[in-house]
C-alpha atoms as a PDB file:
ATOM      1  CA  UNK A   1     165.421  59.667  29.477  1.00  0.00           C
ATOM      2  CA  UNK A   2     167.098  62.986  29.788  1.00  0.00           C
ATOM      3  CA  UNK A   3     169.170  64.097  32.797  1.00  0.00           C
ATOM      4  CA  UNK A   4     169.640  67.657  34.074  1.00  0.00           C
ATOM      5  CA  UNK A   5     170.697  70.004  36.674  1.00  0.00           C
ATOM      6  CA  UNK A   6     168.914  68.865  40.166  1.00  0.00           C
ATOM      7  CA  UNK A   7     168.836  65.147  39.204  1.00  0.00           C
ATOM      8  CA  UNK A   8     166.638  63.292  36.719  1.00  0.00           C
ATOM      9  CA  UNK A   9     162.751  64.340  35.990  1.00  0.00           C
ATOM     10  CA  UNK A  10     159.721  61.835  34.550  1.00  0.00           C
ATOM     11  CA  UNK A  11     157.352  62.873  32.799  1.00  0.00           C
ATOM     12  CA  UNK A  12     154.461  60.713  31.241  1.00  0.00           C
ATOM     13  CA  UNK A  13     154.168  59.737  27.714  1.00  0.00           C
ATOM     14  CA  UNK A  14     154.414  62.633  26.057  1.00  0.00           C
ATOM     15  CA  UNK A  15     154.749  64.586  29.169  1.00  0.00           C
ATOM     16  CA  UNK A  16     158.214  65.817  30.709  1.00  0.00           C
ATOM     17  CA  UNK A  17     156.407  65.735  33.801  1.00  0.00           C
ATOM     18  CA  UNK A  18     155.017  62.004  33.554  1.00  0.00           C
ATOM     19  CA  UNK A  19     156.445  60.400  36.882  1.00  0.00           C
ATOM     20  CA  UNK A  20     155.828  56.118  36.532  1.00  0.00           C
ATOM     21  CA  UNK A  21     156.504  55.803  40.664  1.00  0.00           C
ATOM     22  CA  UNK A  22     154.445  58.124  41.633  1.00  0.00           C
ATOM     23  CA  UNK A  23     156.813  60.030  43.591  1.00  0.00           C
ATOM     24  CA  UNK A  24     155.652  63.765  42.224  1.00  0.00           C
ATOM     25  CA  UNK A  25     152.911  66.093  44.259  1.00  0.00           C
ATOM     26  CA  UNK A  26     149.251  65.241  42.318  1.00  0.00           C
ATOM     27  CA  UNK A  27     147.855  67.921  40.197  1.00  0.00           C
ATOM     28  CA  UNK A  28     144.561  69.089  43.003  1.00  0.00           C
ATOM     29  CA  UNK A  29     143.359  71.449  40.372  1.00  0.00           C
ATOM     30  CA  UNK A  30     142.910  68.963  37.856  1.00  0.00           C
ATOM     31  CA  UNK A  31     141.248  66.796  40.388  1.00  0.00           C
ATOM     32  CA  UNK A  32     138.940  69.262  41.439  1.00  0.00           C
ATOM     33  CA  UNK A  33     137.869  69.753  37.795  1.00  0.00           C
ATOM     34  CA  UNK A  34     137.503  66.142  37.344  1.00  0.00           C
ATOM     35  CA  UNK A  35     135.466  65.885  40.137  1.00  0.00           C
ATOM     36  CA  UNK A  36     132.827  68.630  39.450  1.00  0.00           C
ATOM     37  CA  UNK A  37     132.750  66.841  35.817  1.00  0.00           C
ATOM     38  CA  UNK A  38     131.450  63.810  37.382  1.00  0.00           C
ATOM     39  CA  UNK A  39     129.198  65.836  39.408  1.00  0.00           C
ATOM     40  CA  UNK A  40     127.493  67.333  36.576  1.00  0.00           C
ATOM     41  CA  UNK A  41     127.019  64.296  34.978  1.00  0.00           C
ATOM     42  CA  UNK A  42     125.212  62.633  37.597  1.00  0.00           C
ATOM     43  CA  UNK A  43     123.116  65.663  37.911  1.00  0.00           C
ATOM     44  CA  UNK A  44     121.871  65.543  34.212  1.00  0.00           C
ATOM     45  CA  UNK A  45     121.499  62.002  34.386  1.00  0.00           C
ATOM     46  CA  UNK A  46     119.118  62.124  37.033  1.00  0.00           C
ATOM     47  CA  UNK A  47     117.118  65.108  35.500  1.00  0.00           C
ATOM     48  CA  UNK A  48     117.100  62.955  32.518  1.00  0.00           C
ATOM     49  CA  UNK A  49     115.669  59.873  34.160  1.00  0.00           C
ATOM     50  CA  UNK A  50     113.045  62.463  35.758  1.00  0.00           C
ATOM     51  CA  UNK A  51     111.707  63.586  32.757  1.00  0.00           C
ATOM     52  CA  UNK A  52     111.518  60.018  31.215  1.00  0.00           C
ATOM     53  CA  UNK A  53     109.785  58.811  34.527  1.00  0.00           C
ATOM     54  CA  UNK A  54     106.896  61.679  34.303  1.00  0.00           C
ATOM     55  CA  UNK A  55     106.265  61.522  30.390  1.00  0.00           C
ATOM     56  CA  UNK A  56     105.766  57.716  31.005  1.00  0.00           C
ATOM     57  CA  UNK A  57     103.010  58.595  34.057  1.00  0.00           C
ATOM     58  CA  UNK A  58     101.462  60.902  31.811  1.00  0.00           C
ATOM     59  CA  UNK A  59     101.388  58.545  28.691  1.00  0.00           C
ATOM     60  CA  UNK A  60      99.679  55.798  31.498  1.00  0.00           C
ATOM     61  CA  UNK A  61      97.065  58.344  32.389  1.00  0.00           C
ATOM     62  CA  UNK A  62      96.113  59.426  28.975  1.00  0.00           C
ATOM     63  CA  UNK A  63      96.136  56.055  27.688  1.00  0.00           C
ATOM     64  CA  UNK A  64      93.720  55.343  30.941  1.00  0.00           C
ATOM     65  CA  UNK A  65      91.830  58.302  30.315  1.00  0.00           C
ATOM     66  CA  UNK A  66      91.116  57.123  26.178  1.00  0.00           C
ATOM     67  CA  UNK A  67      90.296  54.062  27.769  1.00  0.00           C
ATOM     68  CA  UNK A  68      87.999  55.280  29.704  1.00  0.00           C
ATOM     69  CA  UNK A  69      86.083  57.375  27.097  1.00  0.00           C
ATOM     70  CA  UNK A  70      86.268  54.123  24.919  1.00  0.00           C
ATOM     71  CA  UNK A  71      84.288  52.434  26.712  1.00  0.00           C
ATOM     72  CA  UNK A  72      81.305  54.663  26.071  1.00  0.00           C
ATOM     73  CA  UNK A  73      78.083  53.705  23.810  1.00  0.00           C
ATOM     74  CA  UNK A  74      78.472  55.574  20.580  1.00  0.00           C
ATOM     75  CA  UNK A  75      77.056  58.882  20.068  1.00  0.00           C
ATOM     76  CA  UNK A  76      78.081  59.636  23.377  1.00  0.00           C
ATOM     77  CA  UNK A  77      79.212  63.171  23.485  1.00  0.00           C
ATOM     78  CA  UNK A  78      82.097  62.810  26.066  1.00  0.00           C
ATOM     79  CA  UNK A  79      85.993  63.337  24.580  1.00  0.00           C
ATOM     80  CA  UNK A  80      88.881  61.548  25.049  1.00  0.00           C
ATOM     81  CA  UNK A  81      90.295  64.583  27.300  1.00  0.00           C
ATOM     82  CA  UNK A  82      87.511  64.665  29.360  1.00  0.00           C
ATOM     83  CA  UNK A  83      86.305  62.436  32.450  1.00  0.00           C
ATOM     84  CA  UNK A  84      82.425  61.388  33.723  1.00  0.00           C
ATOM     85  CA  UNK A  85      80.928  64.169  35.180  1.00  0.00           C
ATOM     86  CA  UNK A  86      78.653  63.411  38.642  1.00  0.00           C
ATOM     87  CA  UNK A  87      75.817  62.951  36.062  1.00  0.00           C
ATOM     88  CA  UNK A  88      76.996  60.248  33.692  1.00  0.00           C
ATOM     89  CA  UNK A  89      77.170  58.154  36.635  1.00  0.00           C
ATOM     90  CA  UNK A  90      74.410  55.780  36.900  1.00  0.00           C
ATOM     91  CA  UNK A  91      71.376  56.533  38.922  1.00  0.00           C
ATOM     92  CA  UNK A  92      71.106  54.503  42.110  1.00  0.00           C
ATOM     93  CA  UNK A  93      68.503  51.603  41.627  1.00  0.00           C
ATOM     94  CA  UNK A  94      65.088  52.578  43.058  1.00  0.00           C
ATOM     95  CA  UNK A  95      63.559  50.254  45.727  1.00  0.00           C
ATOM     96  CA  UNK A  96      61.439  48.218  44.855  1.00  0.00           C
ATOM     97  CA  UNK A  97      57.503  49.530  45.547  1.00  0.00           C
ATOM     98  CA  UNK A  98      54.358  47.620  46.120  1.00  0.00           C
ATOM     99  CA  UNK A  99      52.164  48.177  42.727  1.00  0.00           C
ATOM    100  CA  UNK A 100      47.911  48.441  43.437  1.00  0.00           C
ATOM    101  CA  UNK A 101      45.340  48.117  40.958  1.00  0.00           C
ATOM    102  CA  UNK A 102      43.775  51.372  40.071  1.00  0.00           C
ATOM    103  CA  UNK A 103      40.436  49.117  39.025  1.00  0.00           C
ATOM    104  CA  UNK A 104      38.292  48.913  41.886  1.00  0.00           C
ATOM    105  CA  UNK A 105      37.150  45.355  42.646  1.00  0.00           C
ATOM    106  CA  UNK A 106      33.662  44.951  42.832  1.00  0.00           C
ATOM    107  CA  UNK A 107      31.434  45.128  45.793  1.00  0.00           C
ATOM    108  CA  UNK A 108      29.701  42.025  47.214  1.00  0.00           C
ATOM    109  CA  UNK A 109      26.636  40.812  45.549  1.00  0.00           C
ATOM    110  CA  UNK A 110      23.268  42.184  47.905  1.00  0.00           C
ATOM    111  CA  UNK A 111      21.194  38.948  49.429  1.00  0.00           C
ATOM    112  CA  UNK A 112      18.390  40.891  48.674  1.00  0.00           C
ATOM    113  CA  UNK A 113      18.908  40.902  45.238  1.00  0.00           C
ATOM    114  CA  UNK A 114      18.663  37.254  45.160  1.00  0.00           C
ATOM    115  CA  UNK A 115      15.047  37.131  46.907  1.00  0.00           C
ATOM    116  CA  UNK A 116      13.619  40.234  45.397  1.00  0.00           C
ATOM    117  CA  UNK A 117      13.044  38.446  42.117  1.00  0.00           C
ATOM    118  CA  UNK A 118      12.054  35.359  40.574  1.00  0.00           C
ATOM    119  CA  UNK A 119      14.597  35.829  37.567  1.00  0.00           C
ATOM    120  CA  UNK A 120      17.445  35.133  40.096  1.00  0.00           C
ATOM    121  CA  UNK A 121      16.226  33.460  43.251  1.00  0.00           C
ATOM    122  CA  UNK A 122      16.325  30.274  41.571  1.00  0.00           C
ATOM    123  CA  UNK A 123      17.075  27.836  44.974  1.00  0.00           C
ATOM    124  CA  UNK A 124      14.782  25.058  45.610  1.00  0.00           C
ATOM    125  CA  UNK A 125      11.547  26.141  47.924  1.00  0.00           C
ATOM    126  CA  UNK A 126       9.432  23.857  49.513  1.00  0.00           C
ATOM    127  CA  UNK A 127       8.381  24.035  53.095  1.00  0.00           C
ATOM    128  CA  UNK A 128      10.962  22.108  53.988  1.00  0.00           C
ATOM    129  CA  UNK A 129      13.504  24.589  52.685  1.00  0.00           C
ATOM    130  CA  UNK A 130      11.382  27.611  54.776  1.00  0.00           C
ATOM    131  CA  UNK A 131      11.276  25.433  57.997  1.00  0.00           C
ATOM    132  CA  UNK A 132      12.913  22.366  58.232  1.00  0.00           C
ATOM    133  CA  UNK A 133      13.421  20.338  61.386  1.00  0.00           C
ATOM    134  CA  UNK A 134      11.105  18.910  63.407  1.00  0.00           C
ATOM    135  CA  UNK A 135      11.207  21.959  65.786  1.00  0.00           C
ATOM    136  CA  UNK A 136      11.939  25.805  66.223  1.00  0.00           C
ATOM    137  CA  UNK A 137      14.908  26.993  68.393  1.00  0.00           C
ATOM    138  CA  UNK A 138      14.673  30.399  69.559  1.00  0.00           C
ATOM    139  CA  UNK A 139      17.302  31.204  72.284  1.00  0.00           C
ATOM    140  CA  UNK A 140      16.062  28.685  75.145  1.00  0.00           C
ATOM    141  CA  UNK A 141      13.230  28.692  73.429  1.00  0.00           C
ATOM    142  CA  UNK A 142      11.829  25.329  71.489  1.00  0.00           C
ATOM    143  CA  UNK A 143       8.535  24.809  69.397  1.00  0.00           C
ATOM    144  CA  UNK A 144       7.709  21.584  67.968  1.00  0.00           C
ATOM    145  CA  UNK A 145       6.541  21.983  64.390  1.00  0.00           C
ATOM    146  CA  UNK A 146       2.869  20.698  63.773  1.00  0.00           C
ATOM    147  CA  UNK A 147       1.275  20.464  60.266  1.00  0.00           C
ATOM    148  CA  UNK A 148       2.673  22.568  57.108  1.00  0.00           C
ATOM    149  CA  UNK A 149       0.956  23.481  53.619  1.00  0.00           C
ATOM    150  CA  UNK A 150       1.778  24.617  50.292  1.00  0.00           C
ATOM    151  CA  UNK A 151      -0.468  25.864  47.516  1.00  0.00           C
ATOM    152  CA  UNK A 152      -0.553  27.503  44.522  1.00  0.00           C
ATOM    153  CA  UNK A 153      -4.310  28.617  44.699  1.00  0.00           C
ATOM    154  CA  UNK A 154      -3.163  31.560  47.560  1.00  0.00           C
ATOM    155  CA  UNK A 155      -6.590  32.400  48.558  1.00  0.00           C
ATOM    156  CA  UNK A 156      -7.640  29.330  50.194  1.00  0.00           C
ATOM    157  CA  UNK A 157      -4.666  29.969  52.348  1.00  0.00           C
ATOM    158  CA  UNK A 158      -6.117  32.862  53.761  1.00  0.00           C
ATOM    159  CA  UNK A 159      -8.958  34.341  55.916  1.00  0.00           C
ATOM    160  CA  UNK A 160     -11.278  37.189  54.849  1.00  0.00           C
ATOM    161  CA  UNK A 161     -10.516  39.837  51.988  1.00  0.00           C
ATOM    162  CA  UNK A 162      -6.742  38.669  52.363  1.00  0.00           C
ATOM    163  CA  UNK A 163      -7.201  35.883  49.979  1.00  0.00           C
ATOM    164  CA  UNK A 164      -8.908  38.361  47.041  1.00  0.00           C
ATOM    165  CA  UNK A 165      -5.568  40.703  47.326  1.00  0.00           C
ATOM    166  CA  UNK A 166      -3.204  37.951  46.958  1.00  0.00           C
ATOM    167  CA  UNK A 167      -4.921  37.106  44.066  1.00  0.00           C
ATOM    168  CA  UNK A 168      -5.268  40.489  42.324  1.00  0.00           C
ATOM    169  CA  UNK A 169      -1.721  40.836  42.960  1.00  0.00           C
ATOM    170  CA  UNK A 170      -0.947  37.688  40.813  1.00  0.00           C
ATOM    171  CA  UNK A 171       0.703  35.735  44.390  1.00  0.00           C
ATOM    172  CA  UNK A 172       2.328  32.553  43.159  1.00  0.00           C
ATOM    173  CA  UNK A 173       2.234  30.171  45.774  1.00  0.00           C
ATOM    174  CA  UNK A 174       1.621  30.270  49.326  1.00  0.00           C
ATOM    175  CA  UNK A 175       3.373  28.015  52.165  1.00  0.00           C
ATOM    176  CA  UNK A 176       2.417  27.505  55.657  1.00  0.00           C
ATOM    177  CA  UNK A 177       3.468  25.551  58.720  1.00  0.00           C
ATOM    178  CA  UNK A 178       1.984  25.670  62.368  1.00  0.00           C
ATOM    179  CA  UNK A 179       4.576  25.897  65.612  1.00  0.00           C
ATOM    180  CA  UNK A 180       3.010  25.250  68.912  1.00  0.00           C
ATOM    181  CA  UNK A 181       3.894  25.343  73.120  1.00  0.00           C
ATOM    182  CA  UNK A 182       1.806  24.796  75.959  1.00  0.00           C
ATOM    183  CA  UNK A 183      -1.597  25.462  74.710  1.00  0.00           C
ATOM    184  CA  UNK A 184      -0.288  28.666  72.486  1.00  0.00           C
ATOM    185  CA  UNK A 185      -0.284  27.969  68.279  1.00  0.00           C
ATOM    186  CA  UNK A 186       1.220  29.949  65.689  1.00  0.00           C
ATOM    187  CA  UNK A 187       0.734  29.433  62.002  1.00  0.00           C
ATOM    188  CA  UNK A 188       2.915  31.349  59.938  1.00  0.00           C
ATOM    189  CA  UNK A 189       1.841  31.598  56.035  1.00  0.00           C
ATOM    190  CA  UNK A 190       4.290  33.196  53.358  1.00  0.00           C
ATOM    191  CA  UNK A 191       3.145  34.228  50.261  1.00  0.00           C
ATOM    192  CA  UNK A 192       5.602  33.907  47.296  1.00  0.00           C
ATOM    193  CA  UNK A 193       5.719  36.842  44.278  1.00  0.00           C
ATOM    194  CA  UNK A 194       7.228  37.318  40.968  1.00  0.00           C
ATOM    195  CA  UNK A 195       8.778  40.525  42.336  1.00  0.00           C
ATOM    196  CA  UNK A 196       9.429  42.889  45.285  1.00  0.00           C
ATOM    197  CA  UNK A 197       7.264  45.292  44.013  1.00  0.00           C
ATOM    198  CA  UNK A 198       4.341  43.075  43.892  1.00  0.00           C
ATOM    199  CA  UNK A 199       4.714  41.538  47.202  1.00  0.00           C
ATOM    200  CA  UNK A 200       5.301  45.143  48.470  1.00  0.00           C
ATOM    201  CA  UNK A 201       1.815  45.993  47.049  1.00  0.00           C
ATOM    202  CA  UNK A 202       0.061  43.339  48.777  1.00  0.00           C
ATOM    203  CA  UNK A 203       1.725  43.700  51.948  1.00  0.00           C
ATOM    204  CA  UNK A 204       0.554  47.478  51.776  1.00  0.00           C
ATOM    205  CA  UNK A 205      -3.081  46.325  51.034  1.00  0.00           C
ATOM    206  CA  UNK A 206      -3.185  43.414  53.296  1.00  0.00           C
ATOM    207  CA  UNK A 207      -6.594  42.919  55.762  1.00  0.00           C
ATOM    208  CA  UNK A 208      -7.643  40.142  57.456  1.00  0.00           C
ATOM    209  CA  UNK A 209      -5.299  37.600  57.631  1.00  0.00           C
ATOM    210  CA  UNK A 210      -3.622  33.761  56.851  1.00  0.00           C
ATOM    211  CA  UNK A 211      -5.807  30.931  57.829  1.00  0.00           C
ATOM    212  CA  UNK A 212      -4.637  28.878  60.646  1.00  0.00           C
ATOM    213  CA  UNK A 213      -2.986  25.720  59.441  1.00  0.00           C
ATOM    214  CA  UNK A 214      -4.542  22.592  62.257  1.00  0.00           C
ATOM    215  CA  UNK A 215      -2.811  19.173  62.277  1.00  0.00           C
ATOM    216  CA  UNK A 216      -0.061  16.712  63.453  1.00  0.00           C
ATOM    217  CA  UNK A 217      -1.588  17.546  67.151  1.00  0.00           C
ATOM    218  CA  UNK A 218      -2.357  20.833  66.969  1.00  0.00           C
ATOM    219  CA  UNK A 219      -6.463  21.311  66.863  1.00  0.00           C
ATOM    220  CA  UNK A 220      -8.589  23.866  65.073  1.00  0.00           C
ATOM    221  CA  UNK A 221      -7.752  27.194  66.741  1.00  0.00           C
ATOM    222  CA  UNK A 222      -7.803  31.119  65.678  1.00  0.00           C
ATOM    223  CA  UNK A 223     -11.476  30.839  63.377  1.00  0.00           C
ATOM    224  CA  UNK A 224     -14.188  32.963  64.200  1.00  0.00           C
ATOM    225  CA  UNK A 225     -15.565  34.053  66.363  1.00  0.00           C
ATOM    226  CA  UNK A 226     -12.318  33.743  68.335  1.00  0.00           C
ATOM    227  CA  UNK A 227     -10.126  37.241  68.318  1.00  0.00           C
ATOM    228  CA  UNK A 228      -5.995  35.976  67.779  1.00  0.00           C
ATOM    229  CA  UNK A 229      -2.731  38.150  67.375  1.00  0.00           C
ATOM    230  CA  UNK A 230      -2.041  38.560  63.558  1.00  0.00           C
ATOM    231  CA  UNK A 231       1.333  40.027  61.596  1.00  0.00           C
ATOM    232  CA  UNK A 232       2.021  41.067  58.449  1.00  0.00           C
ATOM    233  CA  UNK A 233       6.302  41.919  56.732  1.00  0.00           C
ATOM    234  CA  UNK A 234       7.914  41.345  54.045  1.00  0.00           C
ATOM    235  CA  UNK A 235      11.352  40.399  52.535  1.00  0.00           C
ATOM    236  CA  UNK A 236      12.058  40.761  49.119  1.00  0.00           C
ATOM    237  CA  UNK A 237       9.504  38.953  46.708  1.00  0.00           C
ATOM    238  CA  UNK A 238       7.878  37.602  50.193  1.00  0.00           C
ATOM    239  CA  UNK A 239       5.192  38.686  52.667  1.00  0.00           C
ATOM    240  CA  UNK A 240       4.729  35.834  55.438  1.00  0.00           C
ATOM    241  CA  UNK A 241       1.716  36.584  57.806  1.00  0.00           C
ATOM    242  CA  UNK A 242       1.139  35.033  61.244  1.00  0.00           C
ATOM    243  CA  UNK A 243      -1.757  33.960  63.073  1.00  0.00           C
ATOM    244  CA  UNK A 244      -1.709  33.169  66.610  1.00  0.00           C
ATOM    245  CA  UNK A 245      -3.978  32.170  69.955  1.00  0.00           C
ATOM    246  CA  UNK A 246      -5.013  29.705  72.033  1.00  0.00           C
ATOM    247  CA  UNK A 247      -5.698  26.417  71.423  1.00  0.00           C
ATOM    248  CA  UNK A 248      -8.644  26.877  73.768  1.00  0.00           C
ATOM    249  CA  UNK A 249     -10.849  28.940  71.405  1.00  0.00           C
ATOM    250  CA  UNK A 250      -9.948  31.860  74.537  1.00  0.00           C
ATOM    251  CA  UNK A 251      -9.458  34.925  72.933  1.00  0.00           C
ATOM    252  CA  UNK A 252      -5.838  36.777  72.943  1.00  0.00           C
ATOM    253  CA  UNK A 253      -5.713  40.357  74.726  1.00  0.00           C
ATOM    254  CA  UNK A 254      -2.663  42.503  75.055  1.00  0.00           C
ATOM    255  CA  UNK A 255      -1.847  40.986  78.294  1.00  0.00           C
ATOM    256  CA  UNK A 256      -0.980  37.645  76.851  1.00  0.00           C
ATOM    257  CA  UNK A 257       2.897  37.605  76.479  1.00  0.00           C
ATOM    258  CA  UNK A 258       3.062  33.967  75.860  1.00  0.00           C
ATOM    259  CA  UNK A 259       0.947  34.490  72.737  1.00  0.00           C
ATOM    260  CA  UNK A 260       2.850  37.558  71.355  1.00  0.00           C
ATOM    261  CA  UNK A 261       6.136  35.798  72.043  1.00  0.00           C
ATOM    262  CA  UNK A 262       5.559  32.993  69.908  1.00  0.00           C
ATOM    263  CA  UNK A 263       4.240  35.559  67.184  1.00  0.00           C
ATOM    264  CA  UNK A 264       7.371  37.214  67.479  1.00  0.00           C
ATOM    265  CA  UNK A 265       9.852  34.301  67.437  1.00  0.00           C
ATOM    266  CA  UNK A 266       8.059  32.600  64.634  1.00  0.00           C
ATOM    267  CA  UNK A 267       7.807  35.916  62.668  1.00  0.00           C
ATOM    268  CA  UNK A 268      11.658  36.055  62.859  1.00  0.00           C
ATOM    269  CA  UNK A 269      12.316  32.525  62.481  1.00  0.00           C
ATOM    270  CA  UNK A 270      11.201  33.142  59.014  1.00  0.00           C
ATOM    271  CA  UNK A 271      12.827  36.475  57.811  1.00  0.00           C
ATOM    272  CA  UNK A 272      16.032  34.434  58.830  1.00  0.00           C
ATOM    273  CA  UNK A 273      15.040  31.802  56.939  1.00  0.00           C
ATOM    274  CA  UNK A 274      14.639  34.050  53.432  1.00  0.00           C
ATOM    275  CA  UNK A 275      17.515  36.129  54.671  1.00  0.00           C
ATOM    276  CA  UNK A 276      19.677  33.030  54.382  1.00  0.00           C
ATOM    277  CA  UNK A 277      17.896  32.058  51.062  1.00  0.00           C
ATOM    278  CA  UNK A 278      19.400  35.446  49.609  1.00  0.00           C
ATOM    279  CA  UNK A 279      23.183  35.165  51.221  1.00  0.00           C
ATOM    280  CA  UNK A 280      23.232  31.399  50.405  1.00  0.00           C
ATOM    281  CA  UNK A 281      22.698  32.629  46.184  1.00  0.00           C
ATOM    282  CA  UNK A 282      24.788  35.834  46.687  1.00  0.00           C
ATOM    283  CA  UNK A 283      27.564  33.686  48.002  1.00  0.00           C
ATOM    284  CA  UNK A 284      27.095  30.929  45.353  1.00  0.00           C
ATOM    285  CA  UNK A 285      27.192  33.943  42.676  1.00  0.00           C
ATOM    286  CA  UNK A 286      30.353  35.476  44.585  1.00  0.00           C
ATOM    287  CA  UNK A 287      32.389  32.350  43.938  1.00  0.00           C
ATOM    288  CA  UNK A 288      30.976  30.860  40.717  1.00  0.00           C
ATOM    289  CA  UNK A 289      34.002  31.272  38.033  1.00  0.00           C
ATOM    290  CA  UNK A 290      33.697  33.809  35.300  1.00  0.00           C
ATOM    291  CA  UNK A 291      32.920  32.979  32.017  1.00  0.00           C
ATOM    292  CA  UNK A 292      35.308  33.341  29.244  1.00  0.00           C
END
């Protein structure tokens, strides 16, 4: 401690100025300095932190980026700086389509295959298979069945030159069976080929007619001298004939309906009955399982 003119004076260690009670006027200047010290520091600080904050973003995006590319089969051409394009992307999946066959499937098997040849019309015939029942049913129409026939010698199933051009044309069997209503009979005869084209032959040569077919109540009709309504078609390997008249003896003119309708209902009776013979094997055929 030193003493002077105008009373004693502190100063601080080392300091002639250093006052211990605080009773001297603060140094502003030095406060002001002190101050903007601080304020730089903070500034720098915060820059600092900044810079730390944005490399440490960018080191999480590369390393997401290399990630990224990593994950890609190998030989793929992408690099680790670049990202998936639009087309790397995977396709969206396609719905699903219905698929066809291109192979066409095969068309139905023709009935008339099956009856225009003995090589595949194999069914059982009999004249029971041609007209079974005990009667004919044509729309409100009903014929009891009389007497029927079958024979292999087809000539003495017919009338006049009829019975030399089944012959010539090598006819297999013939079968015959006699429908009759209120004094009108009908015999209906079909003749049975080896093929179509033999049965169409006869058919085309065909005179005279099938010889009436008497029995099970029905008498002797349609022989000469009487004059009766006679038809001749064909189906496949078959030509059936009819023969119808009176049971009188009368002879039939073209005014007698009642005779011509029974023609015609027998006549179709029958091509039913071999139409059916041909989509009964075509169906069989359809459904039979293939062999391996």
């Amino acid at each position: 401690m030193s003493f002077g003119q105008g009373g004693p004076s502190w100063g601080g260690p080392g300091s002639p100025d250093h006052d211990p009670y605080g009773t001297q006027t603060p140094d502003w200047a030095a406060l002001a300095d002190a101050s903007a010290a601080r304020t730089r520091r903070k500034r720098w600080l915060m820059i600092g932190g900044g810079v730390l904050a944005t490399g440490a973003i960018a080191a999480i995006v590369a390393t997401a980026v290399v990630s990224m590319n990593g994950g890609n089969d190998r030989g793929s051409e992408n690099t680790a700086n670049e990202l998936p394009t639009p087309t790397d992307l995977p396709d969206k999946s396609p719905e699903t389509e219905p698929t066809f066959s291109s192979v066409a499937p095969l068309p139905p098997p023709n009935p008339k295959d099956y009856v225009s040849s003995a090589d595949k019309d194999k069914a059982p015939l009999s004249a029971d298979t041609l007209f079974p029942g005990d009667k004919l049913t044509m729309s409100d129409r009903v014929y009891p069945k009389g007497a029927t026939a079958r024979t292999t010698n087809c000539a003495a199933a017919a009338q006049g030159r009829l019975g030399s051009i089944l012959a010539s044309n090598s006819c297999d069997e013939v079968i015959r069976a006699t429908y009759s209503k209120d004094g009108v009979a009908v015999t209906v005869g079909v003749a049975v080929f080896e093929t179509e084209a033999l049965a169409l032959k006869a058919k085309d040569q065909a005179k005279d007619g099938v010889a009436s077919l008497s029995g099970a109540g029905v008498p002797t009709f349609c022989r000469a001298p009487s004059i009766c309504r006679k038809t001749t078609n064909s189906y496949g390997r078959y030509v059936y004939f009819t023969v119808g008249g009176f049971t009188s003896g009368k002879n039939v003119t073209e005014s007698d309906k009642d005779v011509f309708t029974v023609g015609d209902d027998i006549a179709e009776f029958t091509f039913r009955q071999i139409l059916a013979r041909g989509r009964a094997q075509a169906s069989a055929a359809a459904t039979a399982p293939v062999e391996q």
